[in-house]
PDB file of N, CA and C in Angstrom:
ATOM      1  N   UNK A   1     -63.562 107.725  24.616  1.00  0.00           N
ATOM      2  CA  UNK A   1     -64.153 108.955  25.100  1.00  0.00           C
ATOM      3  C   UNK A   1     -63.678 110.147  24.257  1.00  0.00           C
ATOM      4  N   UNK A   2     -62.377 109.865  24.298  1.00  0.00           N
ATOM      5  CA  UNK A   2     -62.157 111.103  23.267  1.00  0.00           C
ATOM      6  C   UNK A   2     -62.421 111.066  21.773  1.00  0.00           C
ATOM      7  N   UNK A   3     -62.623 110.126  21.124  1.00  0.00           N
ATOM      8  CA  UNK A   3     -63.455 109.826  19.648  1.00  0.00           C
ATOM      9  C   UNK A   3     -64.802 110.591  19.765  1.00  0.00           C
ATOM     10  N   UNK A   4     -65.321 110.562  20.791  1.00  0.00           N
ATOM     11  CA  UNK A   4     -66.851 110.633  21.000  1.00  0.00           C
ATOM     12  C   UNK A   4     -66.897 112.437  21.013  1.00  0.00           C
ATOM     13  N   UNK A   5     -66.148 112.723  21.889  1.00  0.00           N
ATOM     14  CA  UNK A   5     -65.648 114.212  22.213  1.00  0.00           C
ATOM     15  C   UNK A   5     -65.503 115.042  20.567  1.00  0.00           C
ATOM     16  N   UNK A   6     -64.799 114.395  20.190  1.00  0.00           N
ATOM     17  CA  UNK A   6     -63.868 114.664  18.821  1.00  0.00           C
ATOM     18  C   UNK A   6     -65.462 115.027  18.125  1.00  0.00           C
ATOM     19  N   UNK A   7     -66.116 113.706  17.850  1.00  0.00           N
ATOM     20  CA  UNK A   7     -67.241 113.690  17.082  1.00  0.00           C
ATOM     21  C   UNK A   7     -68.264 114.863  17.529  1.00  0.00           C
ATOM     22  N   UNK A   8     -68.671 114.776  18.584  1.00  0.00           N
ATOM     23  CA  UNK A   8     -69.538 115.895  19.074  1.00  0.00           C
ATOM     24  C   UNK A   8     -69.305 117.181  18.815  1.00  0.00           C
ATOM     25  N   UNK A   9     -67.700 117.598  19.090  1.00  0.00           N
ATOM     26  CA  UNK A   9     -67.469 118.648  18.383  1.00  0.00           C
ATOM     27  C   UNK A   9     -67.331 119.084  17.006  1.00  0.00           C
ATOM     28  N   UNK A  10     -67.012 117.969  16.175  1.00  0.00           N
ATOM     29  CA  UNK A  10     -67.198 118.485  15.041  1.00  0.00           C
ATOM     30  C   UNK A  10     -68.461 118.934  13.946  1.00  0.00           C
ATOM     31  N   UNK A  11     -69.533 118.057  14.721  1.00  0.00           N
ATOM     32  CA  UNK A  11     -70.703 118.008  14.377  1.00  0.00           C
ATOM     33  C   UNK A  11     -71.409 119.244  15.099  1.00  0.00           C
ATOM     34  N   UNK A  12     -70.764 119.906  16.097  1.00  0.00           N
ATOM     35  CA  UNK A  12     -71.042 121.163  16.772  1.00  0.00           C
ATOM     36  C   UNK A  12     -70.564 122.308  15.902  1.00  0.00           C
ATOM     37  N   UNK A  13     -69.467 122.006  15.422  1.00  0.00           N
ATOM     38  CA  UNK A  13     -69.064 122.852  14.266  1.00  0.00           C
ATOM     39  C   UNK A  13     -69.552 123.032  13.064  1.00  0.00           C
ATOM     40  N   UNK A  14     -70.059 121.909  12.348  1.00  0.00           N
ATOM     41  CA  UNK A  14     -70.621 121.856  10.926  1.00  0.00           C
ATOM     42  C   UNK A  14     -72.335 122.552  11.251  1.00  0.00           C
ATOM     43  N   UNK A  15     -72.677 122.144  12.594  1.00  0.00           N
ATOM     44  CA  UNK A  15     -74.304 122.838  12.574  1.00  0.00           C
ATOM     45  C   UNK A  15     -73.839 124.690  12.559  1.00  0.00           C
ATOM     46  N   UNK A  16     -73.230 124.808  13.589  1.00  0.00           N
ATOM     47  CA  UNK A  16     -72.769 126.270  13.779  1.00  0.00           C
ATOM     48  C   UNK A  16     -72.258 127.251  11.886  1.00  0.00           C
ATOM     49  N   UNK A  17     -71.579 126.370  11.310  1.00  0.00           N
ATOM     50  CA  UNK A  17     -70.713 126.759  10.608  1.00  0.00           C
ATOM     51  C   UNK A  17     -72.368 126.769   9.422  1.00  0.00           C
ATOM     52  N   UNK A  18     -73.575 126.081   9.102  1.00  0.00           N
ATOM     53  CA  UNK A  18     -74.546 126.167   8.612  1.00  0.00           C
ATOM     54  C   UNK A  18     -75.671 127.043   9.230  1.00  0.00           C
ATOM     55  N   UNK A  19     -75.500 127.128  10.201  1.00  0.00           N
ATOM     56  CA  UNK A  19     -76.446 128.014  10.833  1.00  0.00           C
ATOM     57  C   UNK A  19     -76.590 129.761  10.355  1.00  0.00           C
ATOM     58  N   UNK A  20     -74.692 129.804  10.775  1.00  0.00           N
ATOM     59  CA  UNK A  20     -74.355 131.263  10.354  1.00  0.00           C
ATOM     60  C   UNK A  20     -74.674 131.503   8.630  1.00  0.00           C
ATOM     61  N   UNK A  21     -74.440 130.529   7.707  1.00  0.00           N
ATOM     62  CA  UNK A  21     -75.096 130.867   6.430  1.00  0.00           C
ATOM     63  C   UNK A  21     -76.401 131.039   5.958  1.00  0.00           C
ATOM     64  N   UNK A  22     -76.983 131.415   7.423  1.00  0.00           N
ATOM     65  CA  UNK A  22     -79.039 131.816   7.070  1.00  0.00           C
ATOM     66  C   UNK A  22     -79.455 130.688   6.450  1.00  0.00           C
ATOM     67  N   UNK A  23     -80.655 131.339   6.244  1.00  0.00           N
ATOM     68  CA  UNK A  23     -81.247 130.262   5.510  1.00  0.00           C
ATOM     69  C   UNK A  23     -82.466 130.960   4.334  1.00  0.00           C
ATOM     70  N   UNK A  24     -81.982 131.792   3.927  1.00  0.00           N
ATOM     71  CA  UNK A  24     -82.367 132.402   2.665  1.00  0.00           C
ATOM     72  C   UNK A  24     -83.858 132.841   2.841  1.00  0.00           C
ATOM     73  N   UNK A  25     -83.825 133.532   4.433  1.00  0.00           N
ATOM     74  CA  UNK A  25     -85.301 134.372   4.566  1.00  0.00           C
ATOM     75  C   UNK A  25     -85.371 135.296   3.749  1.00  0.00           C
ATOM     76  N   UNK A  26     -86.926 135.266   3.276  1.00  0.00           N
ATOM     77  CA  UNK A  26     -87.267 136.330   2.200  1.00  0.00           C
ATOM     78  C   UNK A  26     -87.253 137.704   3.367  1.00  0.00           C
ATOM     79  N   UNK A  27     -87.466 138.867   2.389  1.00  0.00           N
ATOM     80  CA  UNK A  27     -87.723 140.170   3.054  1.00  0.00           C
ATOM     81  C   UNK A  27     -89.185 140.279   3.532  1.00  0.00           C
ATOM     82  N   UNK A  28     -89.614 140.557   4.380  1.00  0.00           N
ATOM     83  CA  UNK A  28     -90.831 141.078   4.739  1.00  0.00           C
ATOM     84  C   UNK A  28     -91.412 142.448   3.888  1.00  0.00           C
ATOM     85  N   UNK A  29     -92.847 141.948   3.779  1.00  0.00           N
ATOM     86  CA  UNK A  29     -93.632 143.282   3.312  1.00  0.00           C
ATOM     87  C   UNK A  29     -92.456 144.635   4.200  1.00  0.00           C
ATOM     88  N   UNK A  30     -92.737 144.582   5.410  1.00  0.00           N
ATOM     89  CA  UNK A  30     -92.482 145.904   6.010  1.00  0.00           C
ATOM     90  C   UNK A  30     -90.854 146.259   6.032  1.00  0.00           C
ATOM     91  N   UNK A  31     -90.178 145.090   5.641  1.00  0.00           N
ATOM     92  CA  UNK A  31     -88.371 145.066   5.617  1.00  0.00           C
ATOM     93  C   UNK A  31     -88.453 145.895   4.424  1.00  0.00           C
ATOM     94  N   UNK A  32     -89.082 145.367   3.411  1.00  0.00           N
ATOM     95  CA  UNK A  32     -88.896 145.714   2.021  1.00  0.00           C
ATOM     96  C   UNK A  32     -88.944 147.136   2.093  1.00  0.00           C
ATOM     97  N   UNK A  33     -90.420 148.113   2.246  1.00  0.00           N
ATOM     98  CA  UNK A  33     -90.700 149.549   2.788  1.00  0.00           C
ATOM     99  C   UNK A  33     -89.764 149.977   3.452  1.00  0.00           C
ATOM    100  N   UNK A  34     -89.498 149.450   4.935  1.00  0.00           N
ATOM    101  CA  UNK A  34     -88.435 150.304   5.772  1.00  0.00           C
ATOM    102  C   UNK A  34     -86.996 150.501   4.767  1.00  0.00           C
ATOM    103  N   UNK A  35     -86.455 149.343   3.922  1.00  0.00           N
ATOM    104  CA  UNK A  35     -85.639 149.715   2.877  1.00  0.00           C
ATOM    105  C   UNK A  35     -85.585 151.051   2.024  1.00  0.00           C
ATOM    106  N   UNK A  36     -86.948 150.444   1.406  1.00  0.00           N
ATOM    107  CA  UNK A  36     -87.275 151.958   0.339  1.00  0.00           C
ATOM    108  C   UNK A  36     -87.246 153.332   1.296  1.00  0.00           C
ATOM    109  N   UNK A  37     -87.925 153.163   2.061  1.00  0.00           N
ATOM    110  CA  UNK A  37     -88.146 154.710   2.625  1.00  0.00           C
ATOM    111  C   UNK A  37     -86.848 155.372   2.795  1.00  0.00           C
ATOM    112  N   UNK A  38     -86.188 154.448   3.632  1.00  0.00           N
ATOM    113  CA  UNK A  38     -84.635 154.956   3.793  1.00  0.00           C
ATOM    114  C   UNK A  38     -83.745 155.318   2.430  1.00  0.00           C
ATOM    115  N   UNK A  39     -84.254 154.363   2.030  1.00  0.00           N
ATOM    116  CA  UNK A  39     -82.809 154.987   0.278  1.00  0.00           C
ATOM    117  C   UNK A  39     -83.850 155.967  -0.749  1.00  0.00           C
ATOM    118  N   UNK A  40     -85.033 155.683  -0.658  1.00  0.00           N
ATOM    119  CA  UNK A  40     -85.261 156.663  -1.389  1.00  0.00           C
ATOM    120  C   UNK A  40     -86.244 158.012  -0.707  1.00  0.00           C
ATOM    121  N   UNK A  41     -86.209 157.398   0.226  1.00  0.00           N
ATOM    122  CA  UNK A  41     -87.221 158.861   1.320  1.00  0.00           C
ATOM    123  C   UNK A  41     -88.632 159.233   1.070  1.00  0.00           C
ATOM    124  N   UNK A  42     -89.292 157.888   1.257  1.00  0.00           N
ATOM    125  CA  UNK A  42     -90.815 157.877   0.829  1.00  0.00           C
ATOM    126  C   UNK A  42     -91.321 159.073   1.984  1.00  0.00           C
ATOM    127  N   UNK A  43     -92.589 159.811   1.270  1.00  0.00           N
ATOM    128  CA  UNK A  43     -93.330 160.015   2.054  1.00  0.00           C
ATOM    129  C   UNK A  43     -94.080 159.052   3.091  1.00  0.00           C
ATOM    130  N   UNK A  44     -94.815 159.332   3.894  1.00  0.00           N
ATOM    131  CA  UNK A  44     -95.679 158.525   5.051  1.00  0.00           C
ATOM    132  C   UNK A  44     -96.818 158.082   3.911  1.00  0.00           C
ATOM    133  N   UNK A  45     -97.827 159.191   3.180  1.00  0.00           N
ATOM    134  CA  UNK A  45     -98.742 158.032   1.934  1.00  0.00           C
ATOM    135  C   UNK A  45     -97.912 157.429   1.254  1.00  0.00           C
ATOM    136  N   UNK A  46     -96.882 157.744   0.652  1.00  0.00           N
ATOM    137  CA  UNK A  46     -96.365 156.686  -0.184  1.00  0.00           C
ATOM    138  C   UNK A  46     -95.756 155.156   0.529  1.00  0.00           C
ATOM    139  N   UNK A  47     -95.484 155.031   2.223  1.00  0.00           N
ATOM    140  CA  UNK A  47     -94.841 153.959   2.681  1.00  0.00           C
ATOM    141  C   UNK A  47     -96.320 153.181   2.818  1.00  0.00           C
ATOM    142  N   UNK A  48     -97.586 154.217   2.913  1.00  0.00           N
ATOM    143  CA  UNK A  48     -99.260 153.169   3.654  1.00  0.00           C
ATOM    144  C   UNK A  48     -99.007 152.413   2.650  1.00  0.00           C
ATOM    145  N   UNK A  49     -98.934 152.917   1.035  1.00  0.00           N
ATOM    146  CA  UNK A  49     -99.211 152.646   0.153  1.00  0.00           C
ATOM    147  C   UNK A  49     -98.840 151.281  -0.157  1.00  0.00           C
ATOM    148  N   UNK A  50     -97.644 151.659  -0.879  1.00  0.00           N
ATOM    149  CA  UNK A  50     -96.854 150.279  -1.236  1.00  0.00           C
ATOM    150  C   UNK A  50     -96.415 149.572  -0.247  1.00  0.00           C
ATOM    151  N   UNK A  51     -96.705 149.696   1.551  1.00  0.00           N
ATOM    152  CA  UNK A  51     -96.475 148.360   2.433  1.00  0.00           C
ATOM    153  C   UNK A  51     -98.208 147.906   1.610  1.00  0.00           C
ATOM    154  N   UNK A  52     -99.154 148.823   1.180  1.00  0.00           N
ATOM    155  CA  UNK A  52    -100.591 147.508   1.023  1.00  0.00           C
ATOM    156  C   UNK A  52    -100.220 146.834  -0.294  1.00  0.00           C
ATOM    157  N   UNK A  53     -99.432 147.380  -1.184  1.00  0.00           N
ATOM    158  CA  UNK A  53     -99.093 146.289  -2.388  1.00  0.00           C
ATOM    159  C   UNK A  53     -98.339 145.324  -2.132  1.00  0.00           C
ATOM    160  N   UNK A  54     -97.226 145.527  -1.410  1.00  0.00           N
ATOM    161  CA  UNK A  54     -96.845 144.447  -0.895  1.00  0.00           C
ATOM    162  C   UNK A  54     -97.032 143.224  -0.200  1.00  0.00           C
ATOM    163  N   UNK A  55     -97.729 143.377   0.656  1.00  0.00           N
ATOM    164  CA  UNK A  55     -98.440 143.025   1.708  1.00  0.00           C
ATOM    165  C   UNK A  55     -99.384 141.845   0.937  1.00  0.00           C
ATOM    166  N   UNK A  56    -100.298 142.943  -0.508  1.00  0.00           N
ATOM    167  CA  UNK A  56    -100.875 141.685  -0.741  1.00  0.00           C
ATOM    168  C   UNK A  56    -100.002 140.714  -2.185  1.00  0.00           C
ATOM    169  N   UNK A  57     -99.288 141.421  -2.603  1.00  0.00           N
ATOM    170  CA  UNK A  57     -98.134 140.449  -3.073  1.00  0.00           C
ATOM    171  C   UNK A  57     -98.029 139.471  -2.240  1.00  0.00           C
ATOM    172  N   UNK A  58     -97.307 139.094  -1.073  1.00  0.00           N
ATOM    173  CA  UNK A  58     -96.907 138.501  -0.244  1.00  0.00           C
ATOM    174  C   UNK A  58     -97.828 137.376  -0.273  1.00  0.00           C
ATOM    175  N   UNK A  59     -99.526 137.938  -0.312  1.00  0.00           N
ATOM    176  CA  UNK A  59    -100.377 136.588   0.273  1.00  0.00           C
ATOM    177  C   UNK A  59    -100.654 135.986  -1.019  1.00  0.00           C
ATOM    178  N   UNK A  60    -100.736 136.640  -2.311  1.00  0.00           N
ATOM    179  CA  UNK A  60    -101.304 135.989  -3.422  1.00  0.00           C
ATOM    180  C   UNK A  60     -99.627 134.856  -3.554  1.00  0.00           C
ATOM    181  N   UNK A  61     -98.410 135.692  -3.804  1.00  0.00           N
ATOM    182  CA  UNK A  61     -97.586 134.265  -3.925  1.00  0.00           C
ATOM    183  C   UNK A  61     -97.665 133.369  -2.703  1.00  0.00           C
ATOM    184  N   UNK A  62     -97.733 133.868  -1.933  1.00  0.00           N
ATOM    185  CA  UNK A  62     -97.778 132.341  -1.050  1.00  0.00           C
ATOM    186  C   UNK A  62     -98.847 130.965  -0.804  1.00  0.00           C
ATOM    187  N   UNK A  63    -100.196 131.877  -1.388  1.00  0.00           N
ATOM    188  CA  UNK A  63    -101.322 130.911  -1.747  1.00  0.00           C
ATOM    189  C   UNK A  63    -100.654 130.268  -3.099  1.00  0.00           C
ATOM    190  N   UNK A  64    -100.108 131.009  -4.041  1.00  0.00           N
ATOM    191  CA  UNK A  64     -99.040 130.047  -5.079  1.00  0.00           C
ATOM    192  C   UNK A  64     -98.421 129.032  -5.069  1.00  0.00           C
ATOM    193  N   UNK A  65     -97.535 129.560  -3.736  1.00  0.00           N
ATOM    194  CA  UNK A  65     -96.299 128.248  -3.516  1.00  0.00           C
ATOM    195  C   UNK A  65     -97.296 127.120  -2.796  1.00  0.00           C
ATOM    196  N   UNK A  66     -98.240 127.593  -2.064  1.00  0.00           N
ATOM    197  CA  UNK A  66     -98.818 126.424  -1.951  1.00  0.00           C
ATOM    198  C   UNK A  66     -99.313 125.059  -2.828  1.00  0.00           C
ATOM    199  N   UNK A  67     -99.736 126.137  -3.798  1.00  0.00           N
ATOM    200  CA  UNK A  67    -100.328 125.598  -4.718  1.00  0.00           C
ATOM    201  C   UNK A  67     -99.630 124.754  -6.023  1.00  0.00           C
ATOM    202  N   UNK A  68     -97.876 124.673  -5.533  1.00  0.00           N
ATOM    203  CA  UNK A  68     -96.843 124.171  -6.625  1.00  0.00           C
ATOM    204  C   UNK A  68     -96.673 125.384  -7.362  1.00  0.00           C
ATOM    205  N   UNK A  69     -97.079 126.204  -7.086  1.00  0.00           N
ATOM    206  CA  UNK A  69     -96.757 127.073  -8.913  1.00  0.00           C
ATOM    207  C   UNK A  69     -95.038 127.499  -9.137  1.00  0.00           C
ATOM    208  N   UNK A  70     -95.067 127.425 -10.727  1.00  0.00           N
ATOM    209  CA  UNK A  70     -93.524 127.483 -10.754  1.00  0.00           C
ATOM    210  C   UNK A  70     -92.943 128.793 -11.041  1.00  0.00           C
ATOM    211  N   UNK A  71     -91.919 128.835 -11.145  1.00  0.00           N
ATOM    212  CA  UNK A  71     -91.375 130.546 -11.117  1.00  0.00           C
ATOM    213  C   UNK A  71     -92.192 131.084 -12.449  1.00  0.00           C
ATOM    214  N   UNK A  72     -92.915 130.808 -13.633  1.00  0.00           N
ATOM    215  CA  UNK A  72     -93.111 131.425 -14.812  1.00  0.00           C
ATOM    216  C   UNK A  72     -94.774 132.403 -14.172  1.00  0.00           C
ATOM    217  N   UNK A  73     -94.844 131.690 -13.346  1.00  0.00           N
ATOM    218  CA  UNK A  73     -96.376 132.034 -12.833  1.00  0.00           C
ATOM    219  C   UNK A  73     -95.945 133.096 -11.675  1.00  0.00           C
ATOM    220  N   UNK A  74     -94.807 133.574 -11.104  1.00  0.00           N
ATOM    221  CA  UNK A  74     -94.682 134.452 -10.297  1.00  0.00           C
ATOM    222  C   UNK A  74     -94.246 135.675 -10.978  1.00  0.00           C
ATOM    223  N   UNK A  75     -93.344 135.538 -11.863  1.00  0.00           N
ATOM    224  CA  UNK A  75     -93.290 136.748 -12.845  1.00  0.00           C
ATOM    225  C   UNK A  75     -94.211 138.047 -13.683  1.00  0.00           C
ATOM    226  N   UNK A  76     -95.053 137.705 -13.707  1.00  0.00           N
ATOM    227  CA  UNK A  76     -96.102 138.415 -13.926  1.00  0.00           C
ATOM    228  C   UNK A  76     -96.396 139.065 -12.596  1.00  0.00           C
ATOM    229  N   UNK A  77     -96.613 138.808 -12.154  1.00  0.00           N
ATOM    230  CA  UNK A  77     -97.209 139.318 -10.698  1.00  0.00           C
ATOM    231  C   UNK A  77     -96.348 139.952  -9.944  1.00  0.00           C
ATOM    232  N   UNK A  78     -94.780 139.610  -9.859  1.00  0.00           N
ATOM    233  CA  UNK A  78     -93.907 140.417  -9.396  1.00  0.00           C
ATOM    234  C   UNK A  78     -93.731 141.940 -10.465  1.00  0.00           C
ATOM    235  N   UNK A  79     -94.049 141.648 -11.983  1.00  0.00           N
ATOM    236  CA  UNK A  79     -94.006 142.694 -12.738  1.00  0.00           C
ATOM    237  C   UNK A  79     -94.872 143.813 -12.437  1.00  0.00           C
ATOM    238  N   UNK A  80     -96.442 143.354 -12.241  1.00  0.00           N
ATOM    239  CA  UNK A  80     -97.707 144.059 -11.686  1.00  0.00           C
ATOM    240  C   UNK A  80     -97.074 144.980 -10.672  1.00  0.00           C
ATOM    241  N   UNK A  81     -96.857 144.188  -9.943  1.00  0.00           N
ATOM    242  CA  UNK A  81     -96.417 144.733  -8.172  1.00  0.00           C
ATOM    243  C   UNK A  81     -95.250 145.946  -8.412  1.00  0.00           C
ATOM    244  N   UNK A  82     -93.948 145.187  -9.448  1.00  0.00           N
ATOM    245  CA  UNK A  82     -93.029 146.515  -9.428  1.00  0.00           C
ATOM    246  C   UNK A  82     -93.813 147.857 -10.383  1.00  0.00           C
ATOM    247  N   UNK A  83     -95.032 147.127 -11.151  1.00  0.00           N
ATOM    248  CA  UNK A  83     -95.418 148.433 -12.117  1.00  0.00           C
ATOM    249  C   UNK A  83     -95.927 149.651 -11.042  1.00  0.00           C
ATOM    250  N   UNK A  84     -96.918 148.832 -10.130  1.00  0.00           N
ATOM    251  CA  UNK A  84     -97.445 149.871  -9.465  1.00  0.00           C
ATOM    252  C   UNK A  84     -96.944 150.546  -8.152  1.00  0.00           C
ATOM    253  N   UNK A  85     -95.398 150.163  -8.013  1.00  0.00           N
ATOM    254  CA  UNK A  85     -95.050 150.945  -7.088  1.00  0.00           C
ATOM    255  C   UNK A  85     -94.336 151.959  -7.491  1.00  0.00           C
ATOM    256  N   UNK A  86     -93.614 151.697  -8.829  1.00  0.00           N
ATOM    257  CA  UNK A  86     -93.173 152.907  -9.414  1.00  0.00           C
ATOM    258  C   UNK A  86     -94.081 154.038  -9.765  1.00  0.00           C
ATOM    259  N   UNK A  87     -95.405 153.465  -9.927  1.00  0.00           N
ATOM    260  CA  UNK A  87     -96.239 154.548 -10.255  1.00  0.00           C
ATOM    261  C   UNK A  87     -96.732 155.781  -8.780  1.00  0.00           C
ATOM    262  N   UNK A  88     -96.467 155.245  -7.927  1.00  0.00           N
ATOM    263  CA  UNK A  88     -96.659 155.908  -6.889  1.00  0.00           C
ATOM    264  C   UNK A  88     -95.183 156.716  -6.485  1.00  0.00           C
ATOM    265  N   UNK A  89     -93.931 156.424  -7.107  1.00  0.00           N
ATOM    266  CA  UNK A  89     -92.761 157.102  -6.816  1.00  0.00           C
ATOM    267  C   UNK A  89     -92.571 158.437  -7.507  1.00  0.00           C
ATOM    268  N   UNK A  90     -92.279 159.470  -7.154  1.00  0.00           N
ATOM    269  CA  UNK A  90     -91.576 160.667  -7.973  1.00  0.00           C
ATOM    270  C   UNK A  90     -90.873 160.074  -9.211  1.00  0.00           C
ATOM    271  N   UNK A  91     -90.312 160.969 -10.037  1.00  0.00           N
ATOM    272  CA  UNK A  91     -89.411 160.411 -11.461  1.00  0.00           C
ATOM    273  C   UNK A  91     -87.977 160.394 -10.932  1.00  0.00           C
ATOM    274  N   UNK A  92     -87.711 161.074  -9.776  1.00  0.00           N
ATOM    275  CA  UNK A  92     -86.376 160.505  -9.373  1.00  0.00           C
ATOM    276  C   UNK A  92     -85.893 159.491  -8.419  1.00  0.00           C
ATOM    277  N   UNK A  93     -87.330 159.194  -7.613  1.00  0.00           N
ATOM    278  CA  UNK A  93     -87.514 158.347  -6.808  1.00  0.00           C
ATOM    279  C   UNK A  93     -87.645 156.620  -7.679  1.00  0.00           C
ATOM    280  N   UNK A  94     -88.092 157.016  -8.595  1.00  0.00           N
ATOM    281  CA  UNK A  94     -88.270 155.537  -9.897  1.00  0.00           C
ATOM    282  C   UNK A  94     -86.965 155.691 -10.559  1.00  0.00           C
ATOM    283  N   UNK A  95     -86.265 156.477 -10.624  1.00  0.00           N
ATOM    284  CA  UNK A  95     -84.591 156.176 -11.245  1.00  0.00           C
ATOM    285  C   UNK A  95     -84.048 155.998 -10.433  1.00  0.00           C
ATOM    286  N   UNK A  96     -83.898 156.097  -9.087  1.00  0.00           N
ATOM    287  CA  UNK A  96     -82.969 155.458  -7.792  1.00  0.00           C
ATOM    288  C   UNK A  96     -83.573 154.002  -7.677  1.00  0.00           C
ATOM    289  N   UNK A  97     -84.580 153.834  -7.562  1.00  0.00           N
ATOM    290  CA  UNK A  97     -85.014 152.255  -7.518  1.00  0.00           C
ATOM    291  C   UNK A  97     -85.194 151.422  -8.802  1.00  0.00           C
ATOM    292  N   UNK A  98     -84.895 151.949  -9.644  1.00  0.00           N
ATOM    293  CA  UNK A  98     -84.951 150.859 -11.037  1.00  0.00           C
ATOM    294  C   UNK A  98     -83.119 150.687 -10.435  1.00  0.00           C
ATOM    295  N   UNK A  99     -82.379 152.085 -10.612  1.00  0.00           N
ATOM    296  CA  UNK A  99     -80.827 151.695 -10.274  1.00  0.00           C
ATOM    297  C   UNK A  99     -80.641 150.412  -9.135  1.00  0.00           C
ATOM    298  N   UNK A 100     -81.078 150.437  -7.970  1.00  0.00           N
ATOM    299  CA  UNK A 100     -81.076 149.829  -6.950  1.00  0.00           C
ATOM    300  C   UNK A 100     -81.428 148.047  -7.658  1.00  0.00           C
ATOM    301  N   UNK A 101     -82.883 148.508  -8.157  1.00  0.00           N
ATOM    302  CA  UNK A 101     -82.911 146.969  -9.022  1.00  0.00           C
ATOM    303  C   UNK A 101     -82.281 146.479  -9.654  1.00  0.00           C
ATOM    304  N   UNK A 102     -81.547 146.822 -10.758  1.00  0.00           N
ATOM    305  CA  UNK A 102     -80.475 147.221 -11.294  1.00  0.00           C
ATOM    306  C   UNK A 102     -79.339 145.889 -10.799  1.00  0.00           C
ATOM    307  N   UNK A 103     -78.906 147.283 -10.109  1.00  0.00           N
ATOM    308  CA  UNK A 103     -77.917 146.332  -9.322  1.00  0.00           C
ATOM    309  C   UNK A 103     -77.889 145.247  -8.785  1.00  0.00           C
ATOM    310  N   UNK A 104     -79.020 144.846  -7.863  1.00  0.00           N
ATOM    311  CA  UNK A 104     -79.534 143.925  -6.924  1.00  0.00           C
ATOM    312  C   UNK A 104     -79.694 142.584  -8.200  1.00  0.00           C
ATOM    313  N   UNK A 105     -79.945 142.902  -9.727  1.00  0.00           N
ATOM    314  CA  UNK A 105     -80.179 141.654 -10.171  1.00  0.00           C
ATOM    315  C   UNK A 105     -78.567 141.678 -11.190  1.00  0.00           C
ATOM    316  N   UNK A 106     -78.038 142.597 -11.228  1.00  0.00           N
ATOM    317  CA  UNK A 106     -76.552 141.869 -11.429  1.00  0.00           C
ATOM    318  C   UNK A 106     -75.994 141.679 -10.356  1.00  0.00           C
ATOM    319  N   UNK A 107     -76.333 141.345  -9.300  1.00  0.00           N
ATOM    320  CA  UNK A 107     -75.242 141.068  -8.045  1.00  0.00           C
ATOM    321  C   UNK A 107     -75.911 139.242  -8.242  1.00  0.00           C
ATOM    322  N   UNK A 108     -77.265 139.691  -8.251  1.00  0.00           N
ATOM    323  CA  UNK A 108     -77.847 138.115  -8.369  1.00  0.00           C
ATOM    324  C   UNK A 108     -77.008 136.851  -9.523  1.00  0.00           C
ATOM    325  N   UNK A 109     -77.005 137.779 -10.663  1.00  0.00           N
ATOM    326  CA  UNK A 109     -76.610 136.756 -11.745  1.00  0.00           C
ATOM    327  C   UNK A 109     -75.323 136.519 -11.726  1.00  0.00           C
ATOM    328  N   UNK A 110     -74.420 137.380 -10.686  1.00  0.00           N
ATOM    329  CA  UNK A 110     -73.239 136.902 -10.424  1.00  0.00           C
ATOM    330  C   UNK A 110     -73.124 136.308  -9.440  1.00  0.00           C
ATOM    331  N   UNK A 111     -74.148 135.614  -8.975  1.00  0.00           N
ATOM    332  CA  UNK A 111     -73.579 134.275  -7.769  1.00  0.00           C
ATOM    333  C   UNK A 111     -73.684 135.383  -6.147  1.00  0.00           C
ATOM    334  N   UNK A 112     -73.926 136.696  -5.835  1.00  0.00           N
ATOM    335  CA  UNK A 112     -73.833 137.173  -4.521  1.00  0.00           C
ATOM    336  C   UNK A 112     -75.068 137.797  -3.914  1.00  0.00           C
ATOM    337  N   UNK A 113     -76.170 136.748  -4.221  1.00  0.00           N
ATOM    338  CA  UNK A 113     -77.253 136.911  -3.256  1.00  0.00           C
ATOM    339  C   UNK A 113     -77.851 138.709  -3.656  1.00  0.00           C
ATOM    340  N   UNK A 114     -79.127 139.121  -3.107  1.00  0.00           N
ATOM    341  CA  UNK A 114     -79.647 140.273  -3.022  1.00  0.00           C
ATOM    342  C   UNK A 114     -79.189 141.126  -2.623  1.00  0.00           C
ATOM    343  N   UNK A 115     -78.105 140.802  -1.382  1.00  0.00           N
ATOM    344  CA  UNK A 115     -78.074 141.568  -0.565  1.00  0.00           C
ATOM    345  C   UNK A 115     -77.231 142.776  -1.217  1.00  0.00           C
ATOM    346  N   UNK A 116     -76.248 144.048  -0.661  1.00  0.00           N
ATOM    347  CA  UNK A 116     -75.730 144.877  -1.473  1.00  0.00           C
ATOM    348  C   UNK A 116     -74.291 144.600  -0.582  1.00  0.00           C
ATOM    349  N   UNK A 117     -73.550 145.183  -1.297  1.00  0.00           N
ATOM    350  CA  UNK A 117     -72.291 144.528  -0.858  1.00  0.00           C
ATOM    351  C   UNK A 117     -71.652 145.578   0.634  1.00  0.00           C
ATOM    352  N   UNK A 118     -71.120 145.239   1.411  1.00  0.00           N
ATOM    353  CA  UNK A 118     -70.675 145.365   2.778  1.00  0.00           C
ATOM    354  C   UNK A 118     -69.924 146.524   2.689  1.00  0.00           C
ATOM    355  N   UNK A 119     -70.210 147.785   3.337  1.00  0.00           N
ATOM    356  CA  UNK A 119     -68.840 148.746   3.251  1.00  0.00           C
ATOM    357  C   UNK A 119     -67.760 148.876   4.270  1.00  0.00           C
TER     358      UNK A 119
END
């Protein structure tokens, strides 16, 4: 009985202890916006805006992944998508978010996820 106990709990532990490490949900169209607006202080046209680029980002890659496509085929299209949201940003509003990008892809190539680091 107590082997069994033992086992149950540890296997209660290893799900728990995987659970808490997410599971690598993407951002939502509207996560992504509520982001920007806050760090860089979109106007209300500029949030309609780029939540509709996003938005249809979102459906063209996912008819992708359906479709097998491999990361060389999403690149382009993520490029499109960042071209035209900068074009809708102020010139200081596109130097806070290239910075932000910036960062977000050396945090990437060093092994610590998108996210920005904890204060």
């Amino acid at each position: 009985m107590k082997k069994i106990m033992l086992i149950c709990m540890f296997l209660l532990g290893i799900s728990a202890v995987s659970r808490a490490q997410g599971g690598g949900m993407r951002m939502t169209a509207a996560d992504r916006v509520k982001a920007m607006k806050e760090s860089l202080k979109l106007t209300d046209d500029q949030t309609t805006k780029i939540t509709a680029i996003y938005e249809a980002q979102t459906k063209q890659m996912d008819s992708l992944r359906t479709t097998g496509a491999d990361r060389s085929t999403f690149r382009p299209m993520m490029q499109a998508t960042n071209d035209k949201v900068k074009a809708l940003l102020t010139a200081e509003q596109a130097a806070a978010w290239q910075k932000e990008m910036d960062e977000r892809r050396a945090r990437m190539q060093n092994g610590g996820g998108g996210a920005p680091p904890q204060k």
